[in-house]
PDB file of N, CA and C in Angstrom:
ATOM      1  N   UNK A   1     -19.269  24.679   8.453  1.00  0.00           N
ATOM      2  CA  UNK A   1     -17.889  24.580   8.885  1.00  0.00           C
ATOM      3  C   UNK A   1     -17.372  23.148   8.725  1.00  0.00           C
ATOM      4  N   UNK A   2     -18.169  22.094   9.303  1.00  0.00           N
ATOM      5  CA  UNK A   2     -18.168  20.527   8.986  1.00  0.00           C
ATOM      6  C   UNK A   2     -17.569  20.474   7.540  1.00  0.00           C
ATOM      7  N   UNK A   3     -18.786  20.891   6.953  1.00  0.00           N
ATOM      8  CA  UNK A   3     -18.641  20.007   5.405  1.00  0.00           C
ATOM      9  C   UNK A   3     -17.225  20.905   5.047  1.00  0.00           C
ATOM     10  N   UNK A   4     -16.927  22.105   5.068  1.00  0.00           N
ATOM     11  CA  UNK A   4     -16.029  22.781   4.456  1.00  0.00           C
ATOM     12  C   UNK A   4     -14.418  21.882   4.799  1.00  0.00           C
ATOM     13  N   UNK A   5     -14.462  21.512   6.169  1.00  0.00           N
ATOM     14  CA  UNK A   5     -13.116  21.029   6.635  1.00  0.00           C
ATOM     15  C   UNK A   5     -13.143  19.238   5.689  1.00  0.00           C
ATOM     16  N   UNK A   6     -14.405  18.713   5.677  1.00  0.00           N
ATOM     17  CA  UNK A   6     -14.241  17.260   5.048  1.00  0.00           C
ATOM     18  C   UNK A   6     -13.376  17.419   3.312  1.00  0.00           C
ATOM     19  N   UNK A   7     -14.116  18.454   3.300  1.00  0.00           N
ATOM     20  CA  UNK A   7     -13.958  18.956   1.618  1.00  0.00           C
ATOM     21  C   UNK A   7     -12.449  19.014   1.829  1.00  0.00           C
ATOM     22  N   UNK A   8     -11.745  19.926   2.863  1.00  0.00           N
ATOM     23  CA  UNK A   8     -10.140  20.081   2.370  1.00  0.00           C
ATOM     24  C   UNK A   8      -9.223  19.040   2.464  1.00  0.00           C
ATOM     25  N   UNK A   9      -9.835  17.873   3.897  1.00  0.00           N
ATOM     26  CA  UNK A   9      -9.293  16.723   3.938  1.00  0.00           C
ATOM     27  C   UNK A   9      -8.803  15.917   2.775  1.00  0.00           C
ATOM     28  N   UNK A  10     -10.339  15.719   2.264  1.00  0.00           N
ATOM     29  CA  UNK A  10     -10.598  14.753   1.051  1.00  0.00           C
ATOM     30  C   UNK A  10      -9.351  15.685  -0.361  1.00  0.00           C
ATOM     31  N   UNK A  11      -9.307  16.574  -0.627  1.00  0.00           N
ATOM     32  CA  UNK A  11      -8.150  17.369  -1.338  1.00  0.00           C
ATOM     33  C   UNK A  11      -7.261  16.507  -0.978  1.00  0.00           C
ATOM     34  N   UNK A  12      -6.924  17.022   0.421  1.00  0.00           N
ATOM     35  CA  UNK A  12      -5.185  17.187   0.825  1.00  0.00           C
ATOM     36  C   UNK A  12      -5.072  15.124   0.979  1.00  0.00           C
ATOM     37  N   UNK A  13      -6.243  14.252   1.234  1.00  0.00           N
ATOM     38  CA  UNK A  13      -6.090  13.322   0.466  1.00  0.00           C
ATOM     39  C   UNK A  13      -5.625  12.675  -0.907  1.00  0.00           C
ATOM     40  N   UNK A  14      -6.638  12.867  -1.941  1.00  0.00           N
ATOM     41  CA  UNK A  14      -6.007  13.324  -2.801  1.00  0.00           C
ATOM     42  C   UNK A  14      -4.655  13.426  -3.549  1.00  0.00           C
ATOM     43  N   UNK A  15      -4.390  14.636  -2.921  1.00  0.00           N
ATOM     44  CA  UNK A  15      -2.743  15.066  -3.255  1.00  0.00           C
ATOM     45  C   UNK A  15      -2.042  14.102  -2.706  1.00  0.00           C
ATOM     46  N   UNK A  16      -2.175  14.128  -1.423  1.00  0.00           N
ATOM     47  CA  UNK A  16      -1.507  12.555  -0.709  1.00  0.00           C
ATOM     48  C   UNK A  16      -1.059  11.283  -1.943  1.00  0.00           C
ATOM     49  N   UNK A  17      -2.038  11.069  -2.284  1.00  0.00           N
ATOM     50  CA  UNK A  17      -2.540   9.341  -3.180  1.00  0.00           C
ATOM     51  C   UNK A  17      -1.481   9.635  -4.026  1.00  0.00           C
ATOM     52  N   UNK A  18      -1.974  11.061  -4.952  1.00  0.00           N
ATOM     53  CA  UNK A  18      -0.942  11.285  -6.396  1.00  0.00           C
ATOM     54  C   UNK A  18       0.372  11.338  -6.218  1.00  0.00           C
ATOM     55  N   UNK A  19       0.663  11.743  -5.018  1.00  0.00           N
ATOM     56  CA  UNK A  19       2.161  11.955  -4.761  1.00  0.00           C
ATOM     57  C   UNK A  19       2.673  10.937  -4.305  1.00  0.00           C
ATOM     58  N   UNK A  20       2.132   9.810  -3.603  1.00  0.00           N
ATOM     59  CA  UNK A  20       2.535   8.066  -3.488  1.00  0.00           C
ATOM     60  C   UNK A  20       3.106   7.746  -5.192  1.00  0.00           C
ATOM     61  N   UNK A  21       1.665   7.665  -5.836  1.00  0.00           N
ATOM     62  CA  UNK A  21       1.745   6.939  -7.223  1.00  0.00           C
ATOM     63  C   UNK A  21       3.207   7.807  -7.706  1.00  0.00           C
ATOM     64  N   UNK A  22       2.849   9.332  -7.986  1.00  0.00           N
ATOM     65  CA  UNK A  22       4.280   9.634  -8.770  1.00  0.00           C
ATOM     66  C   UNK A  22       5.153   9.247  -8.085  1.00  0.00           C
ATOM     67  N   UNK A  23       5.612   9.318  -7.084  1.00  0.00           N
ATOM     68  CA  UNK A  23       6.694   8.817  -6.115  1.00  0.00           C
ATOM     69  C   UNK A  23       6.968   7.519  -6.590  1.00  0.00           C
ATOM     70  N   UNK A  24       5.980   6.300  -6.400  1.00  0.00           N
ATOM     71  CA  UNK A  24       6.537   4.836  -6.934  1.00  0.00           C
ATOM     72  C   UNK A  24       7.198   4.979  -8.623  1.00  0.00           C
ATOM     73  N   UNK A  25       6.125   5.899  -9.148  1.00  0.00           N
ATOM     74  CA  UNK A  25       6.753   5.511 -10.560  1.00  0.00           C
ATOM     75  C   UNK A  25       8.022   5.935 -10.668  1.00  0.00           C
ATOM     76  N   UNK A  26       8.195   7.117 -10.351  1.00  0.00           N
ATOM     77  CA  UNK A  26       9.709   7.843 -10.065  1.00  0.00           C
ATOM     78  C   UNK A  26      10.923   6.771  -9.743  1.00  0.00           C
ATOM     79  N   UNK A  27      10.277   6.052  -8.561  1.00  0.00           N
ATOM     80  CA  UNK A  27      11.024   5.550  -7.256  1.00  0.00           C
ATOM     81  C   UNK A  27      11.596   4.240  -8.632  1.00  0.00           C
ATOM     82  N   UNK A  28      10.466   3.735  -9.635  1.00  0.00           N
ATOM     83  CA  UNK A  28      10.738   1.875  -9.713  1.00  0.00           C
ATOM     84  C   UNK A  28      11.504   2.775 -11.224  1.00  0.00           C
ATOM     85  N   UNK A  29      11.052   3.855 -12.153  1.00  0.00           N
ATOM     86  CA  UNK A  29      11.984   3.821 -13.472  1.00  0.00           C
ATOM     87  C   UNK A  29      13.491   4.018 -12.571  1.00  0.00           C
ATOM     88  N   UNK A  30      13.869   4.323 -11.656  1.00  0.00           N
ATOM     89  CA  UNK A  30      14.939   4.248 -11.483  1.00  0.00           C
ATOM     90  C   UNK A  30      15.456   2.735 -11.027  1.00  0.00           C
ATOM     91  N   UNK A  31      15.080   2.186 -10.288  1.00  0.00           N
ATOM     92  CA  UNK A  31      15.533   1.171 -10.168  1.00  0.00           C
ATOM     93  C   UNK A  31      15.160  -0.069 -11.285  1.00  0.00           C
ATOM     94  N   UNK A  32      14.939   0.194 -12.442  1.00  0.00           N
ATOM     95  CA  UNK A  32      14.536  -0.580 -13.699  1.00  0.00           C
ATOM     96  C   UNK A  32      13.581  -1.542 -13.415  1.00  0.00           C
ATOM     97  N   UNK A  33      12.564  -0.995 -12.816  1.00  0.00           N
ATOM     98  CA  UNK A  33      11.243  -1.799 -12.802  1.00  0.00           C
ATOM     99  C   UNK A  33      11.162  -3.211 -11.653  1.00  0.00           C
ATOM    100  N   UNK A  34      12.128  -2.726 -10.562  1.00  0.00           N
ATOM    101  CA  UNK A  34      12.318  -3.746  -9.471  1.00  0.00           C
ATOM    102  C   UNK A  34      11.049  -4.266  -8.775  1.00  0.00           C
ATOM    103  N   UNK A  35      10.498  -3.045  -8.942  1.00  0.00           N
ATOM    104  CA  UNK A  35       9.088  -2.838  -7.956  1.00  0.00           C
ATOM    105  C   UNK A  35       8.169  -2.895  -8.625  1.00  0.00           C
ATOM    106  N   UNK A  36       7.499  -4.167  -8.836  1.00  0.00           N
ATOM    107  CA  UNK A  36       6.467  -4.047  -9.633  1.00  0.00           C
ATOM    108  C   UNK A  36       5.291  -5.116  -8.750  1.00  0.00           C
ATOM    109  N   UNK A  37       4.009  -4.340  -8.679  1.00  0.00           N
ATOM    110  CA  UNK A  37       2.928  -5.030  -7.604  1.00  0.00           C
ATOM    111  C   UNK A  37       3.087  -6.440  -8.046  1.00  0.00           C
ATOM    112  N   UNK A  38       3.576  -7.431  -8.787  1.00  0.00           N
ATOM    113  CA  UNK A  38       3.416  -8.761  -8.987  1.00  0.00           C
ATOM    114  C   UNK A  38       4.839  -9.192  -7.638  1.00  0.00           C
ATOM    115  N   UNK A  39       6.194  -8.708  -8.105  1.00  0.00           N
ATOM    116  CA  UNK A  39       7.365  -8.415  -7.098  1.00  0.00           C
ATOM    117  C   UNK A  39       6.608  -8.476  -5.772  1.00  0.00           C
ATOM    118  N   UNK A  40       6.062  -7.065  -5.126  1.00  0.00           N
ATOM    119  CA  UNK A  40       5.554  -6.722  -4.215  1.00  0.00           C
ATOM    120  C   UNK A  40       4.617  -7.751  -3.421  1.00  0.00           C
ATOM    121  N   UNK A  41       4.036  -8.382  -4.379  1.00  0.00           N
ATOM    122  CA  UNK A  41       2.495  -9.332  -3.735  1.00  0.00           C
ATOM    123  C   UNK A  41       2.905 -10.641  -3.950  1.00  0.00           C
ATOM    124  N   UNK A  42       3.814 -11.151  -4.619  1.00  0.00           N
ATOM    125  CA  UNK A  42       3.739 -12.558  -5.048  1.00  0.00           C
ATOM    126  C   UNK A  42       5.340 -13.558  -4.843  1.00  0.00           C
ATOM    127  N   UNK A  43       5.948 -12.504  -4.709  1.00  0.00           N
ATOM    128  CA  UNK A  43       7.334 -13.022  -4.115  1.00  0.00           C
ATOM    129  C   UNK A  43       7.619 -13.902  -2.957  1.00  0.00           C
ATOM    130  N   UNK A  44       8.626 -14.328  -2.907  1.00  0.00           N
ATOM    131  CA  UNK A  44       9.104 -15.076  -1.346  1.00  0.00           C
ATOM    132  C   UNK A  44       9.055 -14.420  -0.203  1.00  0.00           C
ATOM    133  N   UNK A  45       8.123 -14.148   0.589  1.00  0.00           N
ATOM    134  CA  UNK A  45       8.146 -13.250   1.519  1.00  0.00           C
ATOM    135  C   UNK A  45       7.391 -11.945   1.315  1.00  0.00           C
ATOM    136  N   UNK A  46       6.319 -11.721   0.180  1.00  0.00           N
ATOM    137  CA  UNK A  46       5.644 -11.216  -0.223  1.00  0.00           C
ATOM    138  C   UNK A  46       4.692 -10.733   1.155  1.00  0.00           C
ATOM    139  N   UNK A  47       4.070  -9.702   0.108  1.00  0.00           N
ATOM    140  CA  UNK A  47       2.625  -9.251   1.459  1.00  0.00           C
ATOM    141  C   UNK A  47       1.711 -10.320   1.332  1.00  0.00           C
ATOM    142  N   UNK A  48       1.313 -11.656   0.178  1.00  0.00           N
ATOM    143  CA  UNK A  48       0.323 -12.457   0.119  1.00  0.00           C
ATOM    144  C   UNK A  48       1.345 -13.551   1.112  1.00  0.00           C
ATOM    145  N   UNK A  49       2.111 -13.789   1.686  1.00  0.00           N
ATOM    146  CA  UNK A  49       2.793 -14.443   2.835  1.00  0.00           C
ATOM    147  C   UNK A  49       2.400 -13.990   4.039  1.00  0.00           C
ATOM    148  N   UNK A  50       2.952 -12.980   4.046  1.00  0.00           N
ATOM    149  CA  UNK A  50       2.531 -12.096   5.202  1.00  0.00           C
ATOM    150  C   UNK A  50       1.289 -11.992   5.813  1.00  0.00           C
ATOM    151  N   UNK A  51      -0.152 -12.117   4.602  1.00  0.00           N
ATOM    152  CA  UNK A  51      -0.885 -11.798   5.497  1.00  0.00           C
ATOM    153  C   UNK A  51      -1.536 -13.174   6.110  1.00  0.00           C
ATOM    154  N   UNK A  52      -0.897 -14.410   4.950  1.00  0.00           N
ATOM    155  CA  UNK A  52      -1.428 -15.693   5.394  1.00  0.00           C
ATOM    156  C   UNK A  52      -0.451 -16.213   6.534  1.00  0.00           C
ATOM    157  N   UNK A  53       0.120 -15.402   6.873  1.00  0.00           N
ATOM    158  CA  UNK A  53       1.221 -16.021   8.074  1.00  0.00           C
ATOM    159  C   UNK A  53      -0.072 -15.134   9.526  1.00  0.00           C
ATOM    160  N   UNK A  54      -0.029 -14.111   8.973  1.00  0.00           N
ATOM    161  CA  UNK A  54      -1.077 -13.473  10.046  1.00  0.00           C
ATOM    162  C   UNK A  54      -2.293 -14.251  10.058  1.00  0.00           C
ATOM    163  N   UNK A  55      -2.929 -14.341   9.422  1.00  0.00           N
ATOM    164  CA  UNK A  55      -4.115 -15.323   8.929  1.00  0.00           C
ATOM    165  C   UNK A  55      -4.369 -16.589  10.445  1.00  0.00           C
ATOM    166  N   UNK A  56      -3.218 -17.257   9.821  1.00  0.00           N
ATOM    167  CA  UNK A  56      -2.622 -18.289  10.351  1.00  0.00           C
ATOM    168  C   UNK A  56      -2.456 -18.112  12.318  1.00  0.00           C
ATOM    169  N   UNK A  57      -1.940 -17.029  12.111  1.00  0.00           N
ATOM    170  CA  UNK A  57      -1.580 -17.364  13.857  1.00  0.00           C
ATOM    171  C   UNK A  57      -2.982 -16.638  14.462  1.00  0.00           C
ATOM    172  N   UNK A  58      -3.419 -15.671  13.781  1.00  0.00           N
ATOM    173  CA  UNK A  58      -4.725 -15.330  14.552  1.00  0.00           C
ATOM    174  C   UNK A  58      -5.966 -16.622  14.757  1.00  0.00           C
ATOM    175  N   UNK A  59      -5.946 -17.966  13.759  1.00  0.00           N
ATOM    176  CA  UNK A  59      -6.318 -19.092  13.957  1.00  0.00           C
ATOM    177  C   UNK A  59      -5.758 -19.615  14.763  1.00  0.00           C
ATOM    178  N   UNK A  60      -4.372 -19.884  15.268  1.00  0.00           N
ATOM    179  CA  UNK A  60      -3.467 -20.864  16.325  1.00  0.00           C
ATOM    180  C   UNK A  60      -4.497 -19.908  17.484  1.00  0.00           C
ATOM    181  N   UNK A  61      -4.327 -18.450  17.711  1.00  0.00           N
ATOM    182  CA  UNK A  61      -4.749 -18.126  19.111  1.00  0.00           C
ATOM    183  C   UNK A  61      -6.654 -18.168  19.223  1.00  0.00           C
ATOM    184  N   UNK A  62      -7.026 -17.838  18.382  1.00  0.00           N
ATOM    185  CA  UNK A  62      -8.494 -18.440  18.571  1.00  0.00           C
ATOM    186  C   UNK A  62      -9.322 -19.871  18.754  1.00  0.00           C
ATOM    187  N   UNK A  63      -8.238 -20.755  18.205  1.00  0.00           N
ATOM    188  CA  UNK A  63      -8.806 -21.959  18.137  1.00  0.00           C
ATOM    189  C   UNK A  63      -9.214 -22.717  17.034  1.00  0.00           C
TER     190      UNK A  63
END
């Protein structure tokens, strides 16, 4: 019963992932390639900001 329910997870995972990816590609040919993981990660205010801003204050409160 275990393994049978991991098995449908991992599917309906899966389907999950593919339907992100088609979704972005969908999502960025329309907006003419706005969204592109370099955009996303490397910009002013990017997620590589973000996580060194987190980075950062979890050092201020530890010490």
């Amino acid at each position: 019963m275990g393994s049978v329910t991991v098995g449908i997870l991992v599917v309906v995972l899966v389907l999950l992932i593919l339907l992100l990816f088609c979704s972005y590609k969908k999502l960025n040919k329309q907006a003419n390639g706005k969204y592109t993981v370099r955009e996303i990660l490397f910009k002013e205010g990017g997620l590589r900001d973000q996580a060194n801003n987190a980075v950062m204050t979890v050092r201020a409160w530890t010490g």
